[in-house]
N, C-alpha and C. Protein backbone atom coordinates (compact mmCIF):
# COMPACT_ATOMS: atom_id res chain seq x y z
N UNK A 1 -4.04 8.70 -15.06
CA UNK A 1 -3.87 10.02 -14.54
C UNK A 1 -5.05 10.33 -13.63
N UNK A 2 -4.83 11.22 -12.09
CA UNK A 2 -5.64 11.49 -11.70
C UNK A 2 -6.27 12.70 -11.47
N UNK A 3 -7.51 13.36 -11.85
CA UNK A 3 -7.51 14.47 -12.24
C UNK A 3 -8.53 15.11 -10.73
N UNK A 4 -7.71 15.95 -9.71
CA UNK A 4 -7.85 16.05 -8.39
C UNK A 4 -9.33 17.04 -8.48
N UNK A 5 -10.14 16.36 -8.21
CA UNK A 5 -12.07 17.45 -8.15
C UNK A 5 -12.83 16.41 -8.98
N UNK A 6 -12.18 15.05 -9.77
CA UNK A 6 -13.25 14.78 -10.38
C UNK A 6 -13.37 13.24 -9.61
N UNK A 7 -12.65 12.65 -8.90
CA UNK A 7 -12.77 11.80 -8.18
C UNK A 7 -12.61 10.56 -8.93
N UNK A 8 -11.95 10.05 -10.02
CA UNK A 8 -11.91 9.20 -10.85
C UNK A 8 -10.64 9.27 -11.20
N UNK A 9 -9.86 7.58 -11.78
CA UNK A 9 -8.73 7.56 -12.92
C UNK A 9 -9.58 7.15 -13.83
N UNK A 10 -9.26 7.45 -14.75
CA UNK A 10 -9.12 7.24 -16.20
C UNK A 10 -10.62 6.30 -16.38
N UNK A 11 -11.60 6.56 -15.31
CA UNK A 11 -12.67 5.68 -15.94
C UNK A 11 -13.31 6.44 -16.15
N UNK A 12 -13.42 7.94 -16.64
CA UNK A 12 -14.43 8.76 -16.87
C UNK A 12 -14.39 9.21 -18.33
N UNK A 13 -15.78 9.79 -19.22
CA UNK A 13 -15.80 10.27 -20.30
C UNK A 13 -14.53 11.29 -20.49
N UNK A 14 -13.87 11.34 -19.77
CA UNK A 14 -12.64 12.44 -20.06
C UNK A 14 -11.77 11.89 -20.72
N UNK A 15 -11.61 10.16 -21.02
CA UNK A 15 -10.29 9.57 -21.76
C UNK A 15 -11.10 9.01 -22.98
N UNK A 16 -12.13 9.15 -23.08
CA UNK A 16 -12.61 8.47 -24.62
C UNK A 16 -12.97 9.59 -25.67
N UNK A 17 -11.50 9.04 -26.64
CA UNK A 17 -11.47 9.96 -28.10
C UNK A 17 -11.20 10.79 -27.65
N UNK A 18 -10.64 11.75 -28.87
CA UNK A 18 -10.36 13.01 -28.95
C UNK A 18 -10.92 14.16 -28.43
N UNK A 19 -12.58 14.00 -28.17
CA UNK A 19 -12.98 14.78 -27.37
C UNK A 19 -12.40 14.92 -25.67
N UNK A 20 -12.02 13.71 -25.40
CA UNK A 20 -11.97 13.80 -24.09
C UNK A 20 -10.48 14.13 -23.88
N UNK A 21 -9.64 14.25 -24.71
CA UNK A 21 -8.39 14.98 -24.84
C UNK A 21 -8.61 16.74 -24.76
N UNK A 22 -9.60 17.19 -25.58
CA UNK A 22 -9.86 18.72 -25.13
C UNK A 22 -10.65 18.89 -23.72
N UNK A 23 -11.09 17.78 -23.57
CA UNK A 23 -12.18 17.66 -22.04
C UNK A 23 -10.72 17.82 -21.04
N UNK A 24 -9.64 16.96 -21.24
CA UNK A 24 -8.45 17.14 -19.59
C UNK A 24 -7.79 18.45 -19.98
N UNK A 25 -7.63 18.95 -20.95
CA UNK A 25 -7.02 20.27 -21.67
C UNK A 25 -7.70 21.31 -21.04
N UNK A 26 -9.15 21.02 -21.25
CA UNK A 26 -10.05 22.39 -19.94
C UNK A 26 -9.91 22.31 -18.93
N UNK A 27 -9.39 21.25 -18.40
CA UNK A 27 -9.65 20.84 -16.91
C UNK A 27 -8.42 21.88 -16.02
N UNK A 28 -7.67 20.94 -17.01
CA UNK A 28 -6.09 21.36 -16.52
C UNK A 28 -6.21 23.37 -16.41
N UNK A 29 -6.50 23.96 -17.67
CA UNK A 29 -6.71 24.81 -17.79
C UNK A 29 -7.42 25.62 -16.35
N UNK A 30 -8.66 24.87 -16.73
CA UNK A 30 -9.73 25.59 -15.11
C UNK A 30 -8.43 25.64 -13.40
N UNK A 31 -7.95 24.44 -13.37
CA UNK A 31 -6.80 24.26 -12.52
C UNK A 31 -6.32 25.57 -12.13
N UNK A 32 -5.09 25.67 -13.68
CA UNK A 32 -4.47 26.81 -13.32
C UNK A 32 -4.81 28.07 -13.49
N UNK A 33 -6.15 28.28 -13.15
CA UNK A 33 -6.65 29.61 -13.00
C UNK A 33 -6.84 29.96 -11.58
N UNK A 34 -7.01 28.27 -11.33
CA UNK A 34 -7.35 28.26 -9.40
C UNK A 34 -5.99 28.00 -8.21
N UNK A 35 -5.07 27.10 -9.46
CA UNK A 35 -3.95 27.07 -8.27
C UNK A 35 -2.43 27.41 -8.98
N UNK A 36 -1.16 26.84 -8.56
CA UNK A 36 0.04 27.20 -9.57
C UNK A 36 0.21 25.99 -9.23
N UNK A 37 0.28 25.72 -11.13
CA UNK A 37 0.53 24.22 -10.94
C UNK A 37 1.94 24.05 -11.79
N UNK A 38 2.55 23.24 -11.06
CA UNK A 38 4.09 23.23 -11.44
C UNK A 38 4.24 22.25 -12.26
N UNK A 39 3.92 21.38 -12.79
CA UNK A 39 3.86 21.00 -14.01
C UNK A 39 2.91 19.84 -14.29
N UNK A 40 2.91 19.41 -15.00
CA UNK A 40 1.79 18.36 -15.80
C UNK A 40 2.79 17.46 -16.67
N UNK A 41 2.82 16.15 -16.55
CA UNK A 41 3.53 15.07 -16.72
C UNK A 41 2.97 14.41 -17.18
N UNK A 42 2.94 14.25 -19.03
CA UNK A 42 1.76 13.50 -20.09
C UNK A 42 2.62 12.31 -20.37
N UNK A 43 2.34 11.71 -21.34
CA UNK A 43 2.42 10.61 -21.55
C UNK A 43 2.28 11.03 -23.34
N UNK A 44 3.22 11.07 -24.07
CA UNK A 44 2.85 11.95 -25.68
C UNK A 44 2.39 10.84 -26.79
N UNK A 45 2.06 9.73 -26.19
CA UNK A 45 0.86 8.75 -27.25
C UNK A 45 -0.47 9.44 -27.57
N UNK A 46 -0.72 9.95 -26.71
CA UNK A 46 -2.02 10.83 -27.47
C UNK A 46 -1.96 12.34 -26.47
N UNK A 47 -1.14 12.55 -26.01
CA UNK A 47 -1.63 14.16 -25.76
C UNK A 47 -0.14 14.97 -26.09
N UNK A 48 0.66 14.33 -27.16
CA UNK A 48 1.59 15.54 -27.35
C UNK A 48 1.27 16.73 -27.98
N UNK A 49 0.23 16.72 -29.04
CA UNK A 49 -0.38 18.32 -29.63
C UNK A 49 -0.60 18.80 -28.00
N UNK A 50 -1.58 18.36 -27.24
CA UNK A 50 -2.03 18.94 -26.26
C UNK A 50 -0.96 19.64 -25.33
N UNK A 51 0.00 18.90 -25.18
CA UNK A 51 1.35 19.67 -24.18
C UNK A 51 1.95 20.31 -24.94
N UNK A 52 2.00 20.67 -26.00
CA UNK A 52 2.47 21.71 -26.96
C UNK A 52 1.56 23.35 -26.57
N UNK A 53 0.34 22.80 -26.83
CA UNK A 53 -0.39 24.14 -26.85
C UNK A 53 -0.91 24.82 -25.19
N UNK A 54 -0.36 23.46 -24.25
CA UNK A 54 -0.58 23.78 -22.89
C UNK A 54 0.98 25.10 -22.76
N UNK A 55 2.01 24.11 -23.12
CA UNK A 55 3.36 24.77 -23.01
C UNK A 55 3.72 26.26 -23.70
N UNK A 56 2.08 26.57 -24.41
CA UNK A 56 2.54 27.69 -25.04
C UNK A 56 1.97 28.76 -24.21
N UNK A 57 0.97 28.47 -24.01
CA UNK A 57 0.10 29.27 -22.92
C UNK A 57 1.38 29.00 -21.30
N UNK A 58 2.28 28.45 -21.39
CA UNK A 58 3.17 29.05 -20.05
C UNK A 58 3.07 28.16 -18.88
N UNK A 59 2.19 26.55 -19.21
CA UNK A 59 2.37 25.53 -18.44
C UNK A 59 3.29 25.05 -18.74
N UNK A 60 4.36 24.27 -17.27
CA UNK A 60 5.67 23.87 -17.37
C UNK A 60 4.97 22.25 -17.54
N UNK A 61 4.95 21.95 -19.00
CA UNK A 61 4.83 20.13 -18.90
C UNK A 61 5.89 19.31 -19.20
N UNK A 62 6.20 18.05 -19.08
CA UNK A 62 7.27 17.37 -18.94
C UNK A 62 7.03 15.97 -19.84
N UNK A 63 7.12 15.28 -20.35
CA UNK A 63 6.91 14.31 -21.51
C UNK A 63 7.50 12.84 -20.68
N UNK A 64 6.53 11.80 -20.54
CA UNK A 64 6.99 10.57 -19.57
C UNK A 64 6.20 9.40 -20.54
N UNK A 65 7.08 9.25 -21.48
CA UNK A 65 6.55 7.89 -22.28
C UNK A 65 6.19 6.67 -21.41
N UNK A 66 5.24 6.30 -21.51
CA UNK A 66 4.93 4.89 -20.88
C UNK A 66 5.62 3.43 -21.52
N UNK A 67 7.00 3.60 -21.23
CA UNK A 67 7.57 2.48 -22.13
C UNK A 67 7.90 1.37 -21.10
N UNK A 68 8.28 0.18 -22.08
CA UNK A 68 8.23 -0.93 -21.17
C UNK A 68 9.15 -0.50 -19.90
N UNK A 69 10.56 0.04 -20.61
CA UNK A 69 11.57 0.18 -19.63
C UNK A 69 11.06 1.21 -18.49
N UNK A 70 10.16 1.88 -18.26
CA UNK A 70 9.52 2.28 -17.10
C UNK A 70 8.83 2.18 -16.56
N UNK A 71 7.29 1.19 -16.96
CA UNK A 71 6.45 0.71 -16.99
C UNK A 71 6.59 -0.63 -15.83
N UNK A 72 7.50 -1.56 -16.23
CA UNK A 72 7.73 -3.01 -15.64
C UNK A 72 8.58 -2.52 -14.52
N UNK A 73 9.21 -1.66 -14.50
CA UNK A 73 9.65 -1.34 -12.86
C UNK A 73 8.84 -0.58 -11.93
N UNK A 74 8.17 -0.25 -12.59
CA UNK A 74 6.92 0.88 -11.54
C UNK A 74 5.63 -0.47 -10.81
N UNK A 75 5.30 -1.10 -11.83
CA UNK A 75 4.50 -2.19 -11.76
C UNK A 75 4.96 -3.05 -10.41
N UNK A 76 6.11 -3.64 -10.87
CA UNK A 76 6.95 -4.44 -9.97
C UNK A 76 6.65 -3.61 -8.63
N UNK A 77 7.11 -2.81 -8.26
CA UNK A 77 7.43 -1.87 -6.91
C UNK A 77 5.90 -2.18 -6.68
N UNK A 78 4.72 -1.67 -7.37
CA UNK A 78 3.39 -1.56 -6.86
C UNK A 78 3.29 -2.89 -6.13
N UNK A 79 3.30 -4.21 -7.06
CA UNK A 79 3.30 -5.52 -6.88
C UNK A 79 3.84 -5.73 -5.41
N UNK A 80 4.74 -5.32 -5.45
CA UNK A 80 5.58 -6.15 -4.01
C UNK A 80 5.12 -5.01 -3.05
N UNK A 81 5.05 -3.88 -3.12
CA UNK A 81 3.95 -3.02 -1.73
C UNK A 81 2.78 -3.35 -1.61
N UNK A 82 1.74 -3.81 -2.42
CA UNK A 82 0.75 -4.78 -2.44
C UNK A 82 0.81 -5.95 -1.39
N UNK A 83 1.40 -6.68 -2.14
CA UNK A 83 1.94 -7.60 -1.78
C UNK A 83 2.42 -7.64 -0.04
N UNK A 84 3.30 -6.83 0.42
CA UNK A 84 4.01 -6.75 1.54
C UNK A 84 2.93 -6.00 2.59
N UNK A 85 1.69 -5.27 2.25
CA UNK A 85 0.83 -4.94 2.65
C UNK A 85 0.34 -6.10 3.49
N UNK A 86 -0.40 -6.57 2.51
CA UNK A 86 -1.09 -8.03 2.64
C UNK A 86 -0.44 -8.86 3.20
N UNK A 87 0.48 -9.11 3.34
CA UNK A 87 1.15 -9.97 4.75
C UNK A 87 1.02 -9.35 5.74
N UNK A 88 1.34 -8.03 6.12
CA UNK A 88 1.21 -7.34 7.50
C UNK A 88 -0.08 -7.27 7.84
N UNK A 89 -1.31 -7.31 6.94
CA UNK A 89 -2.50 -6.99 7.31
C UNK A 89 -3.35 -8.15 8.32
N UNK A 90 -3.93 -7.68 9.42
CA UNK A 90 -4.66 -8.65 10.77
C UNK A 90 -5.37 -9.86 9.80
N UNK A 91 -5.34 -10.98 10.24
CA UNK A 91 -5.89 -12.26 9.63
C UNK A 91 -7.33 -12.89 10.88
């Protein structure tokens, strides 16, 4: 996930442990004080309490399991735009 002001995926103290689950919970929060954010699209292996108590406070979130069956086709697509990049690119 990319969290837009902090300039990082997922390599920052914001994804380790449980703390850093209330750490994207403020974030998100600070967000929608600053913009309207139309929804937030978790992943509920570890932040379904969190989209519960986002969704109560009146954020529209949406639940996107990272399962194989969506996972290996997203991958694939990256792979071959990669991929198809790197052939077009000057040698």
């Amino acid at each position: 996930m990319y969290l837009p002001g902090s300039g990082t995926f997922g390599s920052s103290p914001l994804y380790e442990g449980e703390s850093g689950v209330l750490e994207v919970v403020d974030h998100i929060r600070e967000l929608r004080d600053r913009y309207e954010i139309r929804e937030v699209v978790y992943d509920p292996w570890r932040f379904g309490q969190a989209a519960q108590e986002l969704k109560q406070q009146g954020v529209a979130v949406t639940e996107f399991p990272q399962t194989d069956a969506r996972m290996i086709p997203a991958s694939s697509r990256l792979h071959a735009a990669i991929v198809e990049e790197a052939d077009r690119a000057p040698r």
